[in-house]
Structure formats: C-alpha cells, structure tokens
Protein backbone atom coordinates (compact mmCIF):
# COMPACT_ATOMS: atom_id res chain seq x y z
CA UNK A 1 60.20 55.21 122.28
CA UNK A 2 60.76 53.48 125.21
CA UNK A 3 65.03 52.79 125.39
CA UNK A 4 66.50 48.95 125.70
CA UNK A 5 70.13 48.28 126.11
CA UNK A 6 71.49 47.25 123.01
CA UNK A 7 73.53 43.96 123.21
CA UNK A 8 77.55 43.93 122.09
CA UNK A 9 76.19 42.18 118.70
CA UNK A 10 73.28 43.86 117.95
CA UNK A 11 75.63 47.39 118.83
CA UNK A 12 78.22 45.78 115.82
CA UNK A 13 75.48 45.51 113.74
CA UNK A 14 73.95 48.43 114.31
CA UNK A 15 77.52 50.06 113.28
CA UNK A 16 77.91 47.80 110.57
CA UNK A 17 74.46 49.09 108.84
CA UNK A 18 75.27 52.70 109.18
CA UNK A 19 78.02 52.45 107.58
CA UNK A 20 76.90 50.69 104.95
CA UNK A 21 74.36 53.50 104.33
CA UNK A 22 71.47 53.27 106.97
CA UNK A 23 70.28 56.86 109.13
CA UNK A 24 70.36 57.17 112.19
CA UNK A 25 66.21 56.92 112.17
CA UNK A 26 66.11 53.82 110.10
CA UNK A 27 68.63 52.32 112.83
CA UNK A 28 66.67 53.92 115.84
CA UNK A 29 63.41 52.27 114.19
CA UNK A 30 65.07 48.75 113.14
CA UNK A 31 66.97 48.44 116.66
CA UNK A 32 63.67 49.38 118.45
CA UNK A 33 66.10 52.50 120.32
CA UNK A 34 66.25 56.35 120.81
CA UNK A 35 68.18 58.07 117.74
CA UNK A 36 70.62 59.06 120.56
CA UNK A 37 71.16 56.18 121.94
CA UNK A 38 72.29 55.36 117.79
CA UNK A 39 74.76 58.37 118.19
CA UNK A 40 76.03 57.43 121.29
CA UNK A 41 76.92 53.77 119.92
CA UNK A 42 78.04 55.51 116.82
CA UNK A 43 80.51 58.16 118.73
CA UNK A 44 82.01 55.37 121.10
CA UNK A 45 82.89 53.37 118.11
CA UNK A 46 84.63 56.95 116.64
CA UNK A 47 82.48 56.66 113.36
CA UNK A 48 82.33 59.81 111.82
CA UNK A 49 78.39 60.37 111.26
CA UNK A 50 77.26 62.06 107.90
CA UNK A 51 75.83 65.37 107.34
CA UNK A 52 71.60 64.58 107.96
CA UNK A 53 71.17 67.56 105.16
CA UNK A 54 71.15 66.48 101.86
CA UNK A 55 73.29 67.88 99.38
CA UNK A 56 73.95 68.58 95.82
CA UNK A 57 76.90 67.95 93.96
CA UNK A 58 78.76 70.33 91.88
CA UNK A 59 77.06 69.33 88.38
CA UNK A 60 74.20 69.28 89.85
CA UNK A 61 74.20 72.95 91.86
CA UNK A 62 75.38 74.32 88.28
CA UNK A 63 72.55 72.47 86.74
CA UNK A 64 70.26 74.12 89.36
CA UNK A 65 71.64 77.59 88.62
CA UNK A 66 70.64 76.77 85.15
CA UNK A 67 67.06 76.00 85.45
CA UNK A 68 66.37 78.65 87.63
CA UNK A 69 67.39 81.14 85.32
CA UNK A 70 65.00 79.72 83.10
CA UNK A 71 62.50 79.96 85.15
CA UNK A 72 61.90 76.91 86.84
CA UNK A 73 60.93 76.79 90.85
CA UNK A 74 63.08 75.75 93.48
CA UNK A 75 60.59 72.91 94.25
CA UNK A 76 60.45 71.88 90.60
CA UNK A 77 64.62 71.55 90.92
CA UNK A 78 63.94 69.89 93.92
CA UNK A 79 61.90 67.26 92.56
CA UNK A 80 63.95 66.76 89.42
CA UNK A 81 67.17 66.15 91.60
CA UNK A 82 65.41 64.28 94.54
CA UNK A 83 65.78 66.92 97.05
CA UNK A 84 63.80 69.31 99.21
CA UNK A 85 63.12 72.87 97.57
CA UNK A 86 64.84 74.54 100.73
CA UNK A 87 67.94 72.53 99.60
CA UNK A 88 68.07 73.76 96.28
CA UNK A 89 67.57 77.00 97.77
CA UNK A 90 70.65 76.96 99.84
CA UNK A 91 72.89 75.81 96.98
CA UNK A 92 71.47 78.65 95.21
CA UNK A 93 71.63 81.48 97.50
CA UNK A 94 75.91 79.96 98.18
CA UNK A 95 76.39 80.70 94.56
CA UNK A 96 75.07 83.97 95.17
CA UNK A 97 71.70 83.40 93.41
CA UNK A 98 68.78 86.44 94.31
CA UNK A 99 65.56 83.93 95.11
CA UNK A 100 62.99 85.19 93.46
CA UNK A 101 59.96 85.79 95.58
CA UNK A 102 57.61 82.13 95.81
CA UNK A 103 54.37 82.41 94.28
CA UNK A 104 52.49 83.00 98.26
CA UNK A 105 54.79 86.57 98.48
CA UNK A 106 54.28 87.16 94.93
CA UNK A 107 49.95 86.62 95.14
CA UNK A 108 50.25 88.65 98.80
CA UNK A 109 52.21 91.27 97.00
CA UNK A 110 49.57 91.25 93.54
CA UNK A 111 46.97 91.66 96.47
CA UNK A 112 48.45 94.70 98.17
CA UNK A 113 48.69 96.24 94.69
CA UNK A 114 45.66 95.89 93.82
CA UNK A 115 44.33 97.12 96.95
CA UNK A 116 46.12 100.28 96.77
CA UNK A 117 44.70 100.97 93.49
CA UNK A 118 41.85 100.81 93.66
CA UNK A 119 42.29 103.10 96.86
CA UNK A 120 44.21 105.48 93.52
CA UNK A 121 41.45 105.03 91.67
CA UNK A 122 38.65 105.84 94.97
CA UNK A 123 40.81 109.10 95.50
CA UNK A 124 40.67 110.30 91.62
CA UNK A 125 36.90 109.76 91.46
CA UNK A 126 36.47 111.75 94.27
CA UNK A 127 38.75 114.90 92.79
C-alpha cells in the first residue's frame, strides 16, 4: 500500500478510533496507510497497543477445559467462544491440558497401523 503522510487531524483521529476499539488493520485500511505507519502514530502518542492475539477469559478457559474433556475439538471450542482453534489450544496446553492428537495425526496414525498389519498378517501366511 502505497504510504501518505497522515495530517495532525486525521493522526488524532486515527488515535481516537483505536482506542475506542479499532486494529491496527482496520485503521491502516480506513486511513489508506501502512499498519506501521499506524504503530508509529500510535507509539509517539505513548498509547499502549493491545495484544493482536485473542484471548480467553478465565470462565471461559475453565469452560474450555470442560468441553474438551468431554470430548469436544479444539475448533468446535473455538467456534463456540469466537476464537481460532490454535487459541483454545494455547489456553489449554497453559493449564497443562495433553492435546489429544487432531483427527489428520490420528487417520495418518490408523493408516500406519493398518499398514503394518497387514505386513503381520503377510509374514504369518508365509510361516
């Protein structure tokens, strides 16, 4: 995106808006600027950006540890709470949660076995 000097208004506006809840990329795309040149306006005005990785709150991690030891998916969390799967994910594995393998590893794994018995089986035919 080609970069335009932002005028002293449009710069308080642009602060204005992120604090009152805008990202950085809606601002980049609204202002017509580079997401850095949003920081940069952002850390000369000392505003203290916010964290771009969504997070869970406490209820909400607990409710997560919940569901997935009842089985649900870390995408199906996800979607419940409004967040990615690899979010969920992180909350669990900070409360010290064991992932469970995703159903790609488990069908690779299901694969393997089943190729190395039927190479069990090959081998006892053959005795």
């Amino acid at each position: 995106m080609p970069n335009r000097i932002l005028q002293p208004d449009e710069a308080r506006d642009l602060i204005a808006e992120y604090r009152a809840g805008s990202s950085m990329a809606a601002l980049s795309r609204s202002f017509g600027v580079h997401r850095e040149t949003v920081r940069t306006h952002l850390d000369r005005a000392g505003v203290e950006r916010r964290s771009a990785q969504p997070v869970l709150s406490e209820e909400r991690v607990n409710e997560s540890v919940t569901f997935y030891a009842r089985g649900w998916s870390t995408y199906r969390i996800g979607a419940k709470f409004g967040v990615s799967q690899n979010t969920v994910q992180r909350a669990l594995h900070k409360q010290g949660i064991t992932l469970r393998p995703n159903n790609i590893e488990r069908q690779a794994k299901s694969n393997a076995d089943s190729r190395n018995l039927k190479h069990v089986f090959v081998e006892n035919e053959q005795d």
